[in-house]
N, C-alpha and C. Protein backbone atom coordinates (compact mmCIF):
# COMPACT_ATOMS: atom_id res chain seq x y z
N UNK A 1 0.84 -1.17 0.00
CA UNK A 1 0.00 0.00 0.00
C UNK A 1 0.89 1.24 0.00
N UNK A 2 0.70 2.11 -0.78
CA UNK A 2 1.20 3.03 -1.11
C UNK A 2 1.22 4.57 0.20
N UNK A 3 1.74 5.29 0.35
CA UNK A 3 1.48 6.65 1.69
C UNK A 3 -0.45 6.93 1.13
N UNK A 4 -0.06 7.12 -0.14
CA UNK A 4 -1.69 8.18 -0.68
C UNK A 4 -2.71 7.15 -0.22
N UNK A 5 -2.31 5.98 -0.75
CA UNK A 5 -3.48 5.01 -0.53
C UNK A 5 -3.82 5.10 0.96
N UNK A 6 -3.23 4.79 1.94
CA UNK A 6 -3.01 4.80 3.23
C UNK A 6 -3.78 5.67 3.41
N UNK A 7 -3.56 7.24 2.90
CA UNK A 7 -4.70 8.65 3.64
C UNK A 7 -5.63 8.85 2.83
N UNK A 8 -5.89 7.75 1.92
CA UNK A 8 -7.38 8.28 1.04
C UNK A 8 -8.89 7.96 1.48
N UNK A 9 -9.46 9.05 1.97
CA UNK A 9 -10.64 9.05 2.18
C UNK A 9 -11.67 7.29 1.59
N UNK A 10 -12.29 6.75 2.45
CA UNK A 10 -13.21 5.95 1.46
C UNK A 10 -14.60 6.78 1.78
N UNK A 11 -15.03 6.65 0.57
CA UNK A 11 -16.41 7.15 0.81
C UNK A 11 -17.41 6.11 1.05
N UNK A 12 -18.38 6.41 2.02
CA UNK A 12 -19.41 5.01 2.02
C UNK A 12 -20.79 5.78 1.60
N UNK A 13 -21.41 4.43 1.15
CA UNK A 13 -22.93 4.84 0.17
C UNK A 13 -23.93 4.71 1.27
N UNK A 14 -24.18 5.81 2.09
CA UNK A 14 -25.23 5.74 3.56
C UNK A 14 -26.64 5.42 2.80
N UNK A 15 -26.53 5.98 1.27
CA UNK A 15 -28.05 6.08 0.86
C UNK A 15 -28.27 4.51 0.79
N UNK A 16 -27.33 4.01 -0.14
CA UNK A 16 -27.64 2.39 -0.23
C UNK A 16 -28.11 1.73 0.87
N UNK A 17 -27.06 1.86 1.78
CA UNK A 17 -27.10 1.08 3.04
C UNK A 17 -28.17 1.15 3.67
N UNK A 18 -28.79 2.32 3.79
CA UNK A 18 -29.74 2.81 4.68
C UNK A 18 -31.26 2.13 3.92
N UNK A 19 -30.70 2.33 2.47
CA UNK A 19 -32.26 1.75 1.39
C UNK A 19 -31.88 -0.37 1.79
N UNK A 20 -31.18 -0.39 1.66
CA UNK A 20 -31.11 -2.16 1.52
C UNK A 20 -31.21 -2.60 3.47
N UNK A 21 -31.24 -1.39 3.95
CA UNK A 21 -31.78 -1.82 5.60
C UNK A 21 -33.12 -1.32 5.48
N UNK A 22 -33.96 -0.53 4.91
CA UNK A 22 -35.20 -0.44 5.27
C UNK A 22 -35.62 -1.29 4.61
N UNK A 23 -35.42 -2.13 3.31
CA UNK A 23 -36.30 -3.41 3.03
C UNK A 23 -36.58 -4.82 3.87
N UNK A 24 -35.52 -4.38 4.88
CA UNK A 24 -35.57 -5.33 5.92
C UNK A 24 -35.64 -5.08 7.71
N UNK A 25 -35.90 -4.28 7.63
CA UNK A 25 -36.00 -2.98 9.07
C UNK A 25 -36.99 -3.77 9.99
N UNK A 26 -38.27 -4.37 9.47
CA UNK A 26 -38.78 -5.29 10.87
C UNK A 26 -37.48 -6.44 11.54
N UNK A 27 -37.26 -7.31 10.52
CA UNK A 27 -36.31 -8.44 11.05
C UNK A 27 -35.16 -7.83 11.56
N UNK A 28 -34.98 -6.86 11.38
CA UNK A 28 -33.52 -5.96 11.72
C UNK A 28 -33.91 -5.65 13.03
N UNK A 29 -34.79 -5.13 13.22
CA UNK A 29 -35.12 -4.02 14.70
C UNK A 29 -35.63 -5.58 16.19
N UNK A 30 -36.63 -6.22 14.86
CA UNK A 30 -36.29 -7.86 16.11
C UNK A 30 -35.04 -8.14 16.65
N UNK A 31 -34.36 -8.12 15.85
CA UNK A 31 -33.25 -8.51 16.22
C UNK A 31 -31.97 -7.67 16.95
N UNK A 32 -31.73 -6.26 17.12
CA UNK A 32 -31.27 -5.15 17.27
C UNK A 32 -31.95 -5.25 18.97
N UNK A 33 -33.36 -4.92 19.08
CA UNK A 33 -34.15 -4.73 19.82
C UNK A 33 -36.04 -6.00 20.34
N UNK A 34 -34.94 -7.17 20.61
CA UNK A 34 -35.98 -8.35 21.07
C UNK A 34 -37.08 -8.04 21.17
N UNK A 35 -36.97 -7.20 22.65
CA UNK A 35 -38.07 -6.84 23.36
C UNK A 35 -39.23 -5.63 22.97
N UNK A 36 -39.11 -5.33 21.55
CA UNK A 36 -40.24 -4.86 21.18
C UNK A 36 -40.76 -5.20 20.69
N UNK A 37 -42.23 -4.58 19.98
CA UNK A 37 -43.46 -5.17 19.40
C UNK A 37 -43.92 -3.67 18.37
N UNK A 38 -44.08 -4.16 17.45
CA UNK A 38 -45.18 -3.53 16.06
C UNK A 38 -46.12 -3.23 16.63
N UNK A 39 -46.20 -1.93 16.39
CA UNK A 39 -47.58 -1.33 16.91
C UNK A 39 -47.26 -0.35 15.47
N UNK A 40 -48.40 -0.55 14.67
CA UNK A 40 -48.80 0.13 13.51
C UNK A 40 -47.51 0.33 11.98
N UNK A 41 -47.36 1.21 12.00
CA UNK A 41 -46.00 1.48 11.27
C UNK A 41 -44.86 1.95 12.28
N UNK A 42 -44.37 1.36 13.95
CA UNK A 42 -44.01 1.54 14.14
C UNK A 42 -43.44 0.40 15.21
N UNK A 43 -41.98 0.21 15.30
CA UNK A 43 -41.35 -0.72 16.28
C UNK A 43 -41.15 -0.05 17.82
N UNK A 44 -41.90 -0.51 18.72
CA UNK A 44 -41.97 0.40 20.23
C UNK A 44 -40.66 -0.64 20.96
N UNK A 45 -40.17 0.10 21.53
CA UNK A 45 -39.41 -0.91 22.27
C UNK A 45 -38.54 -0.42 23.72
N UNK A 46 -38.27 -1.11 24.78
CA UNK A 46 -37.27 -0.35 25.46
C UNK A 46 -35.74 0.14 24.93
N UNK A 47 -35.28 1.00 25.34
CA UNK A 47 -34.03 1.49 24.99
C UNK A 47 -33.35 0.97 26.35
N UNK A 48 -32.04 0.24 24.94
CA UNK A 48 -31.04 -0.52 25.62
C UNK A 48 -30.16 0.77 26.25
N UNK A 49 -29.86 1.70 25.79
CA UNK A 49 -28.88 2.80 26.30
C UNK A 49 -28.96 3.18 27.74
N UNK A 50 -30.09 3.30 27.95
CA UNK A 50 -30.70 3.70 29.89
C UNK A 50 -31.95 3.16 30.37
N UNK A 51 -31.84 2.75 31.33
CA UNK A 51 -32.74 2.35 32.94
C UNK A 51 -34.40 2.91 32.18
N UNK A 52 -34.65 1.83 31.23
CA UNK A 52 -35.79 2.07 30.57
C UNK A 52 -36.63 0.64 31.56
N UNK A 53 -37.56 1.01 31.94
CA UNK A 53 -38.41 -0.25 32.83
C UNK A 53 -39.91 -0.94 31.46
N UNK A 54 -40.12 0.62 30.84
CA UNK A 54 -41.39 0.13 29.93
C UNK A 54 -40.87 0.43 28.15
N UNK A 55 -41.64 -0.19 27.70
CA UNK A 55 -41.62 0.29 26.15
C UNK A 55 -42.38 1.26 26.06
N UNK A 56 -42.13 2.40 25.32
CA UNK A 56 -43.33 3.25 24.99
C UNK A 56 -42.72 4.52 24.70
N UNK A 57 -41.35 4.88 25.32
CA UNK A 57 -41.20 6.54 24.65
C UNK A 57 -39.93 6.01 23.46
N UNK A 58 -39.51 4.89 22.94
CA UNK A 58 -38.29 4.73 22.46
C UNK A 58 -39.41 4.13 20.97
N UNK A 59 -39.16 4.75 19.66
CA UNK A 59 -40.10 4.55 19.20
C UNK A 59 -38.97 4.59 17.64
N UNK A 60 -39.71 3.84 16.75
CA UNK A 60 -38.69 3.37 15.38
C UNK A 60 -39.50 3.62 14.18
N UNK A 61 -39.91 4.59 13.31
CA UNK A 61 -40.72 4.20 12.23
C UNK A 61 -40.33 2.96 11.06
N UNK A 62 -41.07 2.16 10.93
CA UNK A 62 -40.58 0.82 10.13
C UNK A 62 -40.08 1.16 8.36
N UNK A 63 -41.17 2.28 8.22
CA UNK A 63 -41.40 3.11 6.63
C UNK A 63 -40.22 3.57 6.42
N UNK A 64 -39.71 4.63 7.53
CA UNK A 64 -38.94 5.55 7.05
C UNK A 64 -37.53 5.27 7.58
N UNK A 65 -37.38 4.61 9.12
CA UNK A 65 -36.40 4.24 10.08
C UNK A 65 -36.14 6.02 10.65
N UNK A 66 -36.66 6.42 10.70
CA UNK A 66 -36.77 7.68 11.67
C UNK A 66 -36.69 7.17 12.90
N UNK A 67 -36.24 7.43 14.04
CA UNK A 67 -36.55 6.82 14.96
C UNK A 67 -35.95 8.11 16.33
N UNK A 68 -36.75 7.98 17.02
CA UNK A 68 -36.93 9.14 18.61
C UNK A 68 -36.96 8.02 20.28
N UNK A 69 -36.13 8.45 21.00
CA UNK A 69 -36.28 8.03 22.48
C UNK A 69 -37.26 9.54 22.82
N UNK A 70 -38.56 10.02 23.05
CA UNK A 70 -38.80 10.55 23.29
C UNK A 70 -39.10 11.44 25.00
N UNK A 71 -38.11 10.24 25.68
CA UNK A 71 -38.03 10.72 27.31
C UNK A 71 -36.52 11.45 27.22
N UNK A 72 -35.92 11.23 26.16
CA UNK A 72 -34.44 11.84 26.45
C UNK A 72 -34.15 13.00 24.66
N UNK A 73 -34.91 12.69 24.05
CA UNK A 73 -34.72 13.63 22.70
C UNK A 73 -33.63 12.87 21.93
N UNK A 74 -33.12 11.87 22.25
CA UNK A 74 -32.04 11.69 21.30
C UNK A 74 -32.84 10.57 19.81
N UNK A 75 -32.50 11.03 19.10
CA UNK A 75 -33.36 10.71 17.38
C UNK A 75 -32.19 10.82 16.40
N UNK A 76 -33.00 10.02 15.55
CA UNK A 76 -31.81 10.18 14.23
C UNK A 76 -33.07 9.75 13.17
N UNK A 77 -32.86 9.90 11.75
CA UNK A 77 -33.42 9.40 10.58
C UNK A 77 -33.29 8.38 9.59
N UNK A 78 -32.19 7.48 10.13
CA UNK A 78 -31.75 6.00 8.95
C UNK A 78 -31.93 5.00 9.92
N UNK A 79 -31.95 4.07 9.48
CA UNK A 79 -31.22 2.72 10.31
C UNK A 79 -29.85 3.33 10.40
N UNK A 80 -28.67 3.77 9.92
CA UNK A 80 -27.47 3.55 10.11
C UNK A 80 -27.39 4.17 11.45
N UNK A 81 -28.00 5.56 11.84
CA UNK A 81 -27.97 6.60 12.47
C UNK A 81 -28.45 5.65 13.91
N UNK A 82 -29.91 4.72 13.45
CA UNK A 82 -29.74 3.96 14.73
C UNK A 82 -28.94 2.78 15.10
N UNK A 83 -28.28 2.18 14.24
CA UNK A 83 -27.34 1.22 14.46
C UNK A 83 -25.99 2.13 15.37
N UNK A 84 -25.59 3.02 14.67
CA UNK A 84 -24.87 3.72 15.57
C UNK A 84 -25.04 4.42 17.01
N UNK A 85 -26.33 4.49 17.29
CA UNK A 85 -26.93 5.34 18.60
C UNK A 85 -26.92 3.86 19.20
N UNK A 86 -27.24 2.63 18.76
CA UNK A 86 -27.59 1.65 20.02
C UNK A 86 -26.02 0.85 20.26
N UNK A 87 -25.05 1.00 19.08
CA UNK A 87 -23.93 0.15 19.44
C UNK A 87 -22.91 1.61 20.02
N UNK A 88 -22.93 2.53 20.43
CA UNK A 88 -22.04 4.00 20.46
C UNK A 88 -21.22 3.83 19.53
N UNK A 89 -21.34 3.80 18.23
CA UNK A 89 -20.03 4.20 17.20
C UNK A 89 -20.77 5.37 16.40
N UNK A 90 -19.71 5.43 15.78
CA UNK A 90 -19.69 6.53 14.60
C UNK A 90 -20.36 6.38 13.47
N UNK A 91 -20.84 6.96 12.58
CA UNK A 91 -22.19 6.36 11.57
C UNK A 91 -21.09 6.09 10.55
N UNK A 92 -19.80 5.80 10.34
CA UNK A 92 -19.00 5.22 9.80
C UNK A 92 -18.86 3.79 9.84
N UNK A 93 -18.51 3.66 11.18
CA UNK A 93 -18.28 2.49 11.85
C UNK A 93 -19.90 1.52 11.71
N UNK A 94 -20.65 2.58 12.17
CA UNK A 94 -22.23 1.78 11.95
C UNK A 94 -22.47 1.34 10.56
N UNK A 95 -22.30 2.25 9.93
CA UNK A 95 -22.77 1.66 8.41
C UNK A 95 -22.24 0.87 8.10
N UNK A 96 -20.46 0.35 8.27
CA UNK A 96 -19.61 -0.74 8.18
C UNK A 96 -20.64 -1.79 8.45
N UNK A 97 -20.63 -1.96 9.29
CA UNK A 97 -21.58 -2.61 10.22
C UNK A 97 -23.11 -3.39 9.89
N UNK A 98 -23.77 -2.35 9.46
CA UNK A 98 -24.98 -2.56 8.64
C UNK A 98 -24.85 -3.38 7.44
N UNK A 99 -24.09 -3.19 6.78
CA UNK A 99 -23.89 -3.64 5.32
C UNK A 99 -23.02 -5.19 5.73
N UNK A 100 -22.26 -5.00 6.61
CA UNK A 100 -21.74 -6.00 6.66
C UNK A 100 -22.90 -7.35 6.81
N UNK A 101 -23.69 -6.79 8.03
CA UNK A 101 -24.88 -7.95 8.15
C UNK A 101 -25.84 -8.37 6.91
N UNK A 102 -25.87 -7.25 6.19
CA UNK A 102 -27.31 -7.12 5.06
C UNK A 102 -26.01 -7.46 3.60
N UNK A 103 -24.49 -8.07 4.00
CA UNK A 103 -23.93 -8.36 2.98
C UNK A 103 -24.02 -7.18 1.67
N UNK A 104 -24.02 -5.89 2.24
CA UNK A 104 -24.06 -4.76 0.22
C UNK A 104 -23.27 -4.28 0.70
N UNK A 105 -22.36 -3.33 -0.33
CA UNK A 105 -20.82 -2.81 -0.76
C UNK A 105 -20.95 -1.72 0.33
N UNK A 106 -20.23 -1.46 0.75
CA UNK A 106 -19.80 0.22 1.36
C UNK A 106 -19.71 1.26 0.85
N UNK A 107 -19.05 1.01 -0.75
CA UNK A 107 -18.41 1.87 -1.12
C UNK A 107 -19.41 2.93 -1.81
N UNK A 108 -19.00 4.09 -2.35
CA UNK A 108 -20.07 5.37 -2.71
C UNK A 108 -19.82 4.88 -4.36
């Protein structure tokens, strides 16, 4: 590997990633998050991050993967954004991550 190669940016395709995780975003969020349940177009579930006792303010849209803890404000808009909020990495590291499970390219 060359110095340039070494410091060259990779770009990753969040749009892909994020589109080839919402075709599969129920089995994803089962699995991410056991202990919730489908309620409408939406996955309710406790949040693994804090001393959550009920399901009900931690909330996932299945459509869009929008998703809000609404007792603490913290939200994001992809799956990647929540893969990264529930494992603490970087939406770099998350999207790695994502694609790796759902097997599609990284690259942009």
């Amino acid at each position: 590997m060359t110095k340039h190669e070494d410091t060259a940016i990779i770009q990753i395709d969040f749009e892909a990633i994020n589109q080839a995780a919402l075709v599969r975003l129920p089995d994803i969020l089962s699995r991410w998050l056991p202990n919730g349940r489908r309620e409408g177009s939406e996955w309710v579930a406790i949040n693994p991050r804090r001393r959550d006792q009920r399901a009900g303010s931690f909330k996932i849209n299945i459509e869009t993967g929008r998703w809000c803890d609404f007792a603490t404000g913290d939200k994001g808009g992809d799956p990647v954004s929540l893969a990264a909020y529930l494992a603490g990495v970087g939406q770099g590291e998350a999207a790695r991550r994502v694609a790796d499970m759902l097997g599609v390219s990284t690259d942009a």
